[in-house]
Protein backbone atom coordinates (compact mmCIF):
# COMPACT_ATOMS: atom_id res chain seq x y z
CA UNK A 1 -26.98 49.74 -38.56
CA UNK A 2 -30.52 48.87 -39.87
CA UNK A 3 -32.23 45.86 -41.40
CA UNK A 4 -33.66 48.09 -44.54
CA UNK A 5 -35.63 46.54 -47.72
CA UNK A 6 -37.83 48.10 -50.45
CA UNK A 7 -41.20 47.58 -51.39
CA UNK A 8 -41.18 44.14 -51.80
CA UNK A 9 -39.90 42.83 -48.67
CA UNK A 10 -36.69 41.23 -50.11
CA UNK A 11 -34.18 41.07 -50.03
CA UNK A 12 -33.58 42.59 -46.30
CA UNK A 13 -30.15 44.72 -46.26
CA UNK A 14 -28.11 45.93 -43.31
CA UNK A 15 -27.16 49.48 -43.69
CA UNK A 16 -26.39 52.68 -42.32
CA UNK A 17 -29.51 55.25 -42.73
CA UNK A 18 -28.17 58.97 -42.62
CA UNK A 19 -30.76 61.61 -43.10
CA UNK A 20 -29.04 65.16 -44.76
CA UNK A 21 -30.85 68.25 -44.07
CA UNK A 22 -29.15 70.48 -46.00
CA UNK A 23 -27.56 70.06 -49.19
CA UNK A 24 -24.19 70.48 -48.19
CA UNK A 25 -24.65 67.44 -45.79
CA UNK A 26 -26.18 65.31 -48.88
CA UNK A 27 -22.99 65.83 -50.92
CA UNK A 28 -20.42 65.62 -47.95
CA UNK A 29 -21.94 62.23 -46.91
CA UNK A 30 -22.22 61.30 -50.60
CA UNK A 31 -18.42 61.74 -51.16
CA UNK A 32 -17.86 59.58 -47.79
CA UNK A 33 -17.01 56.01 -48.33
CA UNK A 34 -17.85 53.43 -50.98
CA UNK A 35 -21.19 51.39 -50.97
CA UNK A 36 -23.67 55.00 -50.80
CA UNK A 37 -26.91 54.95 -52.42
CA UNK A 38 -29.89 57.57 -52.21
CA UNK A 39 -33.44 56.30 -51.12
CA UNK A 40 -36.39 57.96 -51.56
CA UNK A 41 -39.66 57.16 -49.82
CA UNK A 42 -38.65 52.96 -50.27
CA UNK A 43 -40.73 52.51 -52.93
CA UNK A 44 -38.82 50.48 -55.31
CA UNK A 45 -38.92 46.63 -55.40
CA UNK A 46 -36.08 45.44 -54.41
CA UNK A 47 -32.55 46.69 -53.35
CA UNK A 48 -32.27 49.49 -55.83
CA UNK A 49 -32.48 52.07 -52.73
CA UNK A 50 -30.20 50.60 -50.16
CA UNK A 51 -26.73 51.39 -50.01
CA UNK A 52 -24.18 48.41 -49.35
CA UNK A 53 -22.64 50.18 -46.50
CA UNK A 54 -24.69 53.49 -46.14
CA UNK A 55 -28.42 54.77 -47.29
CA UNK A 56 -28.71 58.68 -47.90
CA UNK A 57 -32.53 59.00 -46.85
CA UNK A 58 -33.54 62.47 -48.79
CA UNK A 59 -37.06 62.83 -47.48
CA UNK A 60 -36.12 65.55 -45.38
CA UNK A 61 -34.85 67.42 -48.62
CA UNK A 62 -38.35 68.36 -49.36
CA UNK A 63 -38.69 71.87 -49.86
CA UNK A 64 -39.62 73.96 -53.28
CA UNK A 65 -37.21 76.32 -54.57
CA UNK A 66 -39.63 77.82 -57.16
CA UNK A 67 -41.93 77.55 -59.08
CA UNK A 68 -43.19 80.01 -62.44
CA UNK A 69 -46.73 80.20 -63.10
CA UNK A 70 -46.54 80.96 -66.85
CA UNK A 71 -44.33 78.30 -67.54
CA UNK A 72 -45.29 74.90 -65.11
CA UNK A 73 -41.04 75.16 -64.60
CA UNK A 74 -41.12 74.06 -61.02
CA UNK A 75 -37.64 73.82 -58.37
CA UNK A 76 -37.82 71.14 -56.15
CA UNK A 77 -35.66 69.06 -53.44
CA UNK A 78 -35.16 65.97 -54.24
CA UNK A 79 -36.86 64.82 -51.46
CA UNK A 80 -40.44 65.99 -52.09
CA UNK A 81 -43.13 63.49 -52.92
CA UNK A 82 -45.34 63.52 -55.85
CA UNK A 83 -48.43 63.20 -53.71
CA UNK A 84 -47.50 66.55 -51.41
CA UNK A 85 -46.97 68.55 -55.04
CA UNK A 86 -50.40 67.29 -55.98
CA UNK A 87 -52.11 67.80 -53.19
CA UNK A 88 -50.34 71.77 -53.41
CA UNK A 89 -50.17 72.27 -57.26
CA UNK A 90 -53.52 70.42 -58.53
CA UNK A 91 -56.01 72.94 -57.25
CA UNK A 92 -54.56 75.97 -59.39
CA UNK A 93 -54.48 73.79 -62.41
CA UNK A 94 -50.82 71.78 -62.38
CA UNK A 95 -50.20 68.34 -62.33
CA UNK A 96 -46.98 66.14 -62.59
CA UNK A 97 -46.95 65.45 -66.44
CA UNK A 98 -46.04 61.55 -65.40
CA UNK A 99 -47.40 59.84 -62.47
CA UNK A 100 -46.64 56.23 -61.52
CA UNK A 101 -48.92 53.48 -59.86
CA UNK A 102 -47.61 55.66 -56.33
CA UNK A 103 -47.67 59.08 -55.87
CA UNK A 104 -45.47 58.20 -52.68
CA UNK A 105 -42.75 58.43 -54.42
CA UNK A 106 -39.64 61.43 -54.38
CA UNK A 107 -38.95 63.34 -57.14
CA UNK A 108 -35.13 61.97 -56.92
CA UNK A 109 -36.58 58.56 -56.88
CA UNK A 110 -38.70 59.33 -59.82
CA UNK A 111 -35.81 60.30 -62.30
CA UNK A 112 -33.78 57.87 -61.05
CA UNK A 113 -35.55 54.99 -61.88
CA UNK A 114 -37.18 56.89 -64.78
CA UNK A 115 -40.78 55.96 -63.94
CA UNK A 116 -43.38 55.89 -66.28
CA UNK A 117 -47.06 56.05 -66.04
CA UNK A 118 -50.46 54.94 -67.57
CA UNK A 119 -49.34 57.91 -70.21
CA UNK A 120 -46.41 56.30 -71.40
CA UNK A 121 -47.48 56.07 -75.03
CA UNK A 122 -48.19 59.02 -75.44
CA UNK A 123 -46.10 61.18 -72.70
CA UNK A 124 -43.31 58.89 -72.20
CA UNK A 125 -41.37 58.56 -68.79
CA UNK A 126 -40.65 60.70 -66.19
CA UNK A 127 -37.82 62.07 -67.16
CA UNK A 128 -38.48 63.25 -70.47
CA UNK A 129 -40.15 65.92 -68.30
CA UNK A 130 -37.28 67.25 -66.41
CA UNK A 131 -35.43 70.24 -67.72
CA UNK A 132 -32.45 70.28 -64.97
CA UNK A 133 -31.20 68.46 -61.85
CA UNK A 134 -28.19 69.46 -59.61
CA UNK A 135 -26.24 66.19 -58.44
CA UNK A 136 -23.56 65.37 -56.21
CA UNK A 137 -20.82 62.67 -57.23
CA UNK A 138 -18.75 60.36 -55.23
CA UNK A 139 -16.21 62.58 -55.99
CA UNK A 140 -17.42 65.77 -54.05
CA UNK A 141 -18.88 67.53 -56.73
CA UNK A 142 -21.93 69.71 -57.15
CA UNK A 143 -23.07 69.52 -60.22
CA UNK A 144 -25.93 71.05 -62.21
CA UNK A 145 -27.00 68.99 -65.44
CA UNK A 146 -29.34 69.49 -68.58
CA UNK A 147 -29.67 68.77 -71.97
CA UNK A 148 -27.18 71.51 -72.59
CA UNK A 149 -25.42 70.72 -69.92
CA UNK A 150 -23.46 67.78 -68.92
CA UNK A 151 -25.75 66.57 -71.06
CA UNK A 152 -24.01 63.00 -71.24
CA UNK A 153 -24.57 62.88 -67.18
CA UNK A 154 -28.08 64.41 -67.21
CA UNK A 155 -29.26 61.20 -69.31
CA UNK A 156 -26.96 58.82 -67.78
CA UNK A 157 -28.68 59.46 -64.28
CA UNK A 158 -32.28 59.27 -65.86
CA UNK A 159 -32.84 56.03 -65.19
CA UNK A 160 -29.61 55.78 -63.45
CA UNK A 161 -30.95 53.95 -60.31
CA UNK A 162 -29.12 56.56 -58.04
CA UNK A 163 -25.04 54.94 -59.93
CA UNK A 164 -24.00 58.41 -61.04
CA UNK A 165 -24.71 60.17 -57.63
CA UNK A 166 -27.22 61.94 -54.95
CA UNK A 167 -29.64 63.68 -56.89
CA UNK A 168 -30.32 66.98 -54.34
CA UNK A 169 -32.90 68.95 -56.52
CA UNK A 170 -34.32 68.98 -59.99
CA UNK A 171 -36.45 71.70 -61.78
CA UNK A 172 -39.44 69.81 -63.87
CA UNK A 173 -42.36 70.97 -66.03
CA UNK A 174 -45.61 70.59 -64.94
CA UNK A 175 -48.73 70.11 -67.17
CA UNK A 176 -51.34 72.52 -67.10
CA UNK A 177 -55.04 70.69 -66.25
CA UNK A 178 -58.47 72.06 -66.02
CA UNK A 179 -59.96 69.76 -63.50
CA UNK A 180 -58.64 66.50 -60.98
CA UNK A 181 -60.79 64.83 -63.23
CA UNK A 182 -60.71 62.21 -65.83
CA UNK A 183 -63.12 60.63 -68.57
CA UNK A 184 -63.07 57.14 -68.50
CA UNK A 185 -64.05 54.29 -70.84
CA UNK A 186 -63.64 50.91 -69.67
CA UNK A 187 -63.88 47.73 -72.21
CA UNK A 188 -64.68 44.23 -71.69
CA UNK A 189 -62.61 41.95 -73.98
CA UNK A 190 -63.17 38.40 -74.88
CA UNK A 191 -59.57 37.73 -74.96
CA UNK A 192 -56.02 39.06 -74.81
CA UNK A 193 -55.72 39.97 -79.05
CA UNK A 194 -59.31 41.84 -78.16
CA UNK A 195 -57.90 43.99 -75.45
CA UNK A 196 -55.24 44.75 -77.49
CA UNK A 197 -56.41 45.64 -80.11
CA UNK A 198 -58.87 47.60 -77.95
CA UNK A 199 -55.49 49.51 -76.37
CA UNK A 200 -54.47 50.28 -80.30
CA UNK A 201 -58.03 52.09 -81.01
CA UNK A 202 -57.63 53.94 -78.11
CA UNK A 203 -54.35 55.19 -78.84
CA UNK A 204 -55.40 58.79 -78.43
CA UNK A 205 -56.36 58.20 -75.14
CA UNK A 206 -54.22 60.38 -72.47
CA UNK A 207 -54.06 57.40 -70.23
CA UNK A 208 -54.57 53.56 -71.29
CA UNK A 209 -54.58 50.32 -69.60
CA UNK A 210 -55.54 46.43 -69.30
CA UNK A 211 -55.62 44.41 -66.76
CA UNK A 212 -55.59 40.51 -67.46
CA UNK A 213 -56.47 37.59 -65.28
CA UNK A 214 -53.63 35.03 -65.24
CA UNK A 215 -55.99 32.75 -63.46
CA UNK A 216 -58.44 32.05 -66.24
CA UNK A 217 -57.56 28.98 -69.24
CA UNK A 218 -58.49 28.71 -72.59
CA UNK A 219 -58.06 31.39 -75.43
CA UNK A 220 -61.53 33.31 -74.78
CA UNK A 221 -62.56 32.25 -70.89
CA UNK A 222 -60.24 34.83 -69.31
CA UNK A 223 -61.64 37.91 -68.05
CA UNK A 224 -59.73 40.90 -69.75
CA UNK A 225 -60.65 44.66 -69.69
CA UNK A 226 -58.82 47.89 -71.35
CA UNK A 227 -59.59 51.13 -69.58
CA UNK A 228 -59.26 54.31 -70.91
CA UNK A 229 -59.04 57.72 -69.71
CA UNK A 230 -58.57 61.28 -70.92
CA UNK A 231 -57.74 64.43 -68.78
CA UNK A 232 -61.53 65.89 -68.35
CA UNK A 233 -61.90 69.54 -69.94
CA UNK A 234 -64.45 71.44 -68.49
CA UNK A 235 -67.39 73.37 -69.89
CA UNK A 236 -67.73 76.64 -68.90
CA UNK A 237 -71.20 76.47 -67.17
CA UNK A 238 -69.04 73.72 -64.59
CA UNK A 239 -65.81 75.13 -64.16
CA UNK A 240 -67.07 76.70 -60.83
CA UNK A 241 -68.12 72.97 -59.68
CA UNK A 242 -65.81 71.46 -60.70
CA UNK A 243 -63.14 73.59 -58.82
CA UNK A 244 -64.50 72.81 -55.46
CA UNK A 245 -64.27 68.83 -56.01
CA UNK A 246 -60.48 68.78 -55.34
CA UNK A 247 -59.57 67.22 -52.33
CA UNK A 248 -58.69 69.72 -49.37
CA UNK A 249 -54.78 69.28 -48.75
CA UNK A 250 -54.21 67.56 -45.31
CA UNK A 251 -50.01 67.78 -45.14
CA UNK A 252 -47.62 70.64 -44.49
CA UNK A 253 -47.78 71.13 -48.36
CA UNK A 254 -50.06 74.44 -47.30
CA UNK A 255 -46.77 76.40 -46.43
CA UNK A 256 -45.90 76.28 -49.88
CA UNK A 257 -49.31 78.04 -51.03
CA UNK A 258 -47.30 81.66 -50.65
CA UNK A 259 -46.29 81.38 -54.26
CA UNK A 260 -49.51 81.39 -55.41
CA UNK A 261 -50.55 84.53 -53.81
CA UNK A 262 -47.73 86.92 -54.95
């Protein structure tokens, strides 16, 4: 057994931590026993990822299945983090349509807690972007789900917090990008109606948000700002810059670079 807690330190759980390598062994030890809960990468704030008697770590289910270059539709494990596909997908122009404050997060722990990002308003959450995920119940069963499909469990483990089952792989839609880039406006406001209504004006904005200072008193003496950001198109004379400013990968994410060469 192991003392176990998420991302904010409490509460601290004993459990057993079982790490599946195949995904056979993620639904066999999913259908074992009462009190089994997936965990990602251990991101989540409190208990959400730790099983009562027994945590299925999935970070070992990592691998891509596929991925189609026309369409963004990529295959993953459910075990992959959003920082390794960005670090492998960003430099030919795909990005994860819905990033949260983390990028160290799992693709299972992403739908599962149905995380949004700074894009919410205008992209929604994370799973609105997922097209199909294959999960495995306390009953045994593999099962593939959609919006077609199972459609009542597809949406019932979107946000789910891991209640209907292991998720073992999902297929998701990337978003097409020029650049890594972003153009930013930031804006200074007076007081919490300002940098709100400064959020409203910059509804178009791809990515929006404010950040307030509790610490401050009276209606106009706190320091507020609203930033803004859009995903940065480039002009044709920069394109050829621009595409050398992405950061060089530095994980194992290079062995999936094969798909790109076909």
């Amino acid at each position: 057994m192991t003392l176990v807690s998420g991302w904010g330190r409490y509460p601290t759980v004993e459990t057993e931590i079982v790490t599946p390598r195949t995904l056979e062994a993620a639904r066999r030890l999913t259908a074992e026993g009462e009190g089994v809960v997936a965990r990602g990468n251990g991101r989540a704030y409190g208990d959400a990822a730790i099983g009562v008697s027994r945590t299925i770590a999935m970070t070992a289910l990592n691998r891509v299945c596929a991925f189609d270059v026309e369409t963004g539709l990529l295959t993953v494990e459910a075990g992959a983090l959003l920082s390794d596909l960005i670090v492998t997908f960003l430099p030919h122009g795909f990005f994860p349509a819905v990033v949260p404050g983390t990028r160290y997060v799992t693709v299972g722990g992403a739908i599962a807690a149905d995380v949004h990002g700074k894009n919410h308003h205008r992209d929604g959450g994370f799973g609105d972007h997922v097209e199909s995920l294959i999960l495995t119940t306390a009953g045994g069963e593999m099962i593939r789900a959609s919006r077609s499909e199972h459609s009542d469990l597809f949406f019932a483990t979107i946000g789910g917090l891991g209640l209907t089952g292991t998720i073992i792989e999902a297929t998701l839609r990337l978003k097409r990008v020029e650049t890594g880039w972003i153009r930013q406006r930031t804006i200074v406001a007076p007081g919490l109606a300002a940098a709100m209504a400064a959020l409203d004006e910059g509804d178009t904005a791809t990515y929006a948000v404010a950040w307030i200072d509790c610490m401050a008193k009276g209606r106009s003496s706190a320091a507020r700002s609203s930033t803004l950001g859009s995903t940065y198109v480039a002009t044709n004379s920069m394109q050829r810059r621009l595409r050398t400013c992405f950061p060089p990968s530095t994980t194992n994410s290079w062995r999936y670079r094969w798909i790109f060469r076909r």
